[in-house]
C-alpha atoms as a PDB file:
ATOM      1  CA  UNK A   1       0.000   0.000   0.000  1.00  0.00           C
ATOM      2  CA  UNK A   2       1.661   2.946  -1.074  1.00  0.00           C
ATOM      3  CA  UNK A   3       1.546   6.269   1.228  1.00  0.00           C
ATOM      4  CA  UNK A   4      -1.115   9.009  -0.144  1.00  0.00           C
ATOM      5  CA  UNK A   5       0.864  12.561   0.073  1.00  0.00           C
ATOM      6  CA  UNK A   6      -1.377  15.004   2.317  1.00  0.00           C
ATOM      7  CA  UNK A   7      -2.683  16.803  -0.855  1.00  0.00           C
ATOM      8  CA  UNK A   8      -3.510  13.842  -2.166  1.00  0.00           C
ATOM      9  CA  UNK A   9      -5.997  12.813   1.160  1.00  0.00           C
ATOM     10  CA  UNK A  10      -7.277  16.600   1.276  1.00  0.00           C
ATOM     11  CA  UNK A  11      -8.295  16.340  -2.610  1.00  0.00           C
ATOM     12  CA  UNK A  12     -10.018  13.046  -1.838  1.00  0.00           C
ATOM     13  CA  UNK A  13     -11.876  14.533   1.067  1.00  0.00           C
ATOM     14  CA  UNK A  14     -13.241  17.336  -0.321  1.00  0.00           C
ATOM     15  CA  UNK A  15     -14.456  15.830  -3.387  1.00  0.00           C
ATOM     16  CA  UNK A  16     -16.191  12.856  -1.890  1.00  0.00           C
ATOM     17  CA  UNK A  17     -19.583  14.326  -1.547  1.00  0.00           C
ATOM     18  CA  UNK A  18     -21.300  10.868  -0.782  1.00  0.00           C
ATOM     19  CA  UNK A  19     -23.916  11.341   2.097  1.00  0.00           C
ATOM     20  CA  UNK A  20     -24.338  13.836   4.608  1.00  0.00           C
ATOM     21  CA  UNK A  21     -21.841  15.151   6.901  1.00  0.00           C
ATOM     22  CA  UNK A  22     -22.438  16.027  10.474  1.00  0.00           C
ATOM     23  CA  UNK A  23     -21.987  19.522   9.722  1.00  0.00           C
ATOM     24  CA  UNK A  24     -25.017  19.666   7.103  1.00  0.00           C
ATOM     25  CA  UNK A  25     -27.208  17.651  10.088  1.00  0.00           C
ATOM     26  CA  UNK A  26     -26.468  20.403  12.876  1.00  0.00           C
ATOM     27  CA  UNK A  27     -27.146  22.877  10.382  1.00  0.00           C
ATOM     28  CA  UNK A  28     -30.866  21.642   9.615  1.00  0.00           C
ATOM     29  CA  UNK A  29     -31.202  21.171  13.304  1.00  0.00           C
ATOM     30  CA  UNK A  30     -30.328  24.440  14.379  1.00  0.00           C
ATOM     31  CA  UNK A  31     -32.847  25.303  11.477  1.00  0.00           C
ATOM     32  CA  UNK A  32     -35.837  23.735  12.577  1.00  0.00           C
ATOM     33  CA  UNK A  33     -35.163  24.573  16.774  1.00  0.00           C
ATOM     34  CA  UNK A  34     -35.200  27.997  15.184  1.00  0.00           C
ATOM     35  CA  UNK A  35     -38.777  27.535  13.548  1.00  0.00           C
ATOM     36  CA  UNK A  36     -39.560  26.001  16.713  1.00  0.00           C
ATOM     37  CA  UNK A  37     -38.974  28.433  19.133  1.00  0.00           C
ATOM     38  CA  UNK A  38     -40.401  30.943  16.691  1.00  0.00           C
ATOM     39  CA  UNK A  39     -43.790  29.501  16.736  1.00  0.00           C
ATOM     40  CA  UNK A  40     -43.810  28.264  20.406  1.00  0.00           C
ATOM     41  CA  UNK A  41     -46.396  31.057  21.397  1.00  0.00           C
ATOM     42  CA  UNK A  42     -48.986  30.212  18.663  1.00  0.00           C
ATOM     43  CA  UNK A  43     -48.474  26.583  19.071  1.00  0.00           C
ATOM     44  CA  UNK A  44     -48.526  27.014  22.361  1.00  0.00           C
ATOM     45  CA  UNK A  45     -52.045  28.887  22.530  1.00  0.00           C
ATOM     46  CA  UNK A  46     -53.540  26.123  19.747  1.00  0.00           C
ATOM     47  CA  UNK A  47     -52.582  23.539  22.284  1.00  0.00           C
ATOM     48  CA  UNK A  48     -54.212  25.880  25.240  1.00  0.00           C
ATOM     49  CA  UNK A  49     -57.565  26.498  23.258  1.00  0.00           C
ATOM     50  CA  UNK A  50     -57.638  22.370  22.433  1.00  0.00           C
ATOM     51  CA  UNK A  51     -56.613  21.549  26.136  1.00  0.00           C
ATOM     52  CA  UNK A  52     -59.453  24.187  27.226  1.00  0.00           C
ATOM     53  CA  UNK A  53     -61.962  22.351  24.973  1.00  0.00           C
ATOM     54  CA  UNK A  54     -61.567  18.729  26.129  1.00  0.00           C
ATOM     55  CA  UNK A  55     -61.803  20.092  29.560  1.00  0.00           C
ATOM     56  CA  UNK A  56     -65.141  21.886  28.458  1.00  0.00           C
ATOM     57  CA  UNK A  57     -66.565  18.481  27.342  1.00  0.00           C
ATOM     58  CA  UNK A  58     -65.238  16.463  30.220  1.00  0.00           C
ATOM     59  CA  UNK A  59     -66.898  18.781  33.194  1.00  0.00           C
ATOM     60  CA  UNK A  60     -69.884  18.778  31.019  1.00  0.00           C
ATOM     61  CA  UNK A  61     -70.034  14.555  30.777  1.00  0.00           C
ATOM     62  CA  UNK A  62     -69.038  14.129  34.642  1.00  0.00           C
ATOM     63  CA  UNK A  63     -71.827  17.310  35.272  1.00  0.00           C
ATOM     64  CA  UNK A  64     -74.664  15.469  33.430  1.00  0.00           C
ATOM     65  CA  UNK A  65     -73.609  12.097  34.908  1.00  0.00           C
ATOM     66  CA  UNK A  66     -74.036  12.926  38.505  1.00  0.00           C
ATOM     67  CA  UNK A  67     -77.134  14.917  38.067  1.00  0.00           C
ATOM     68  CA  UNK A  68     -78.948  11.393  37.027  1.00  0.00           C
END
C-alpha cells in the first residue's frame, strides 16, 4: 500500500460528496429549533384552546352524569 501525500488525502476529502456530513445535520437542526422556538407562542395557545376544549366536554359529561 503505497503512502497518499497530504494533498492527495485533502483532494479526496473534499471531493467525496457521498452522504451527509455532520456539519449539514447540525445545520438543519439548528434550522428547525429555530422555527420552533419561533412559533412556540402560537403553538402554544392552539394547544391551550384544544386543552381548554376537552376540559369543556369532560366537566360537562361528569356534570350530566351525577345529576342522574
Amino acid at each position: 500500500m503505497e503512502k497518499m501525500s497530504l494533498m492527495t488525502r485533502i483532494r479526496r476529502k473534499l471531493t467525496n460528496r457521498s452522504g451527509q456530513s455532520t456539519t449539514e445535520y447540525i445545520l438543519i437542526l439548528a434550522i428547525v429549533v429555530m422555527i420552533a422556538s419561533k412559533m412556540k407562542n402560537k403553538l402554544q395557545g392552539t394547544v391551550d384552546n384544544a386543552v381548554g376544549g376537552v376540559d369543556k366536554i369532560i366537566q360537562g359529561t361528569v356534570n350530566e352524569m351525577g345529576s342522574q
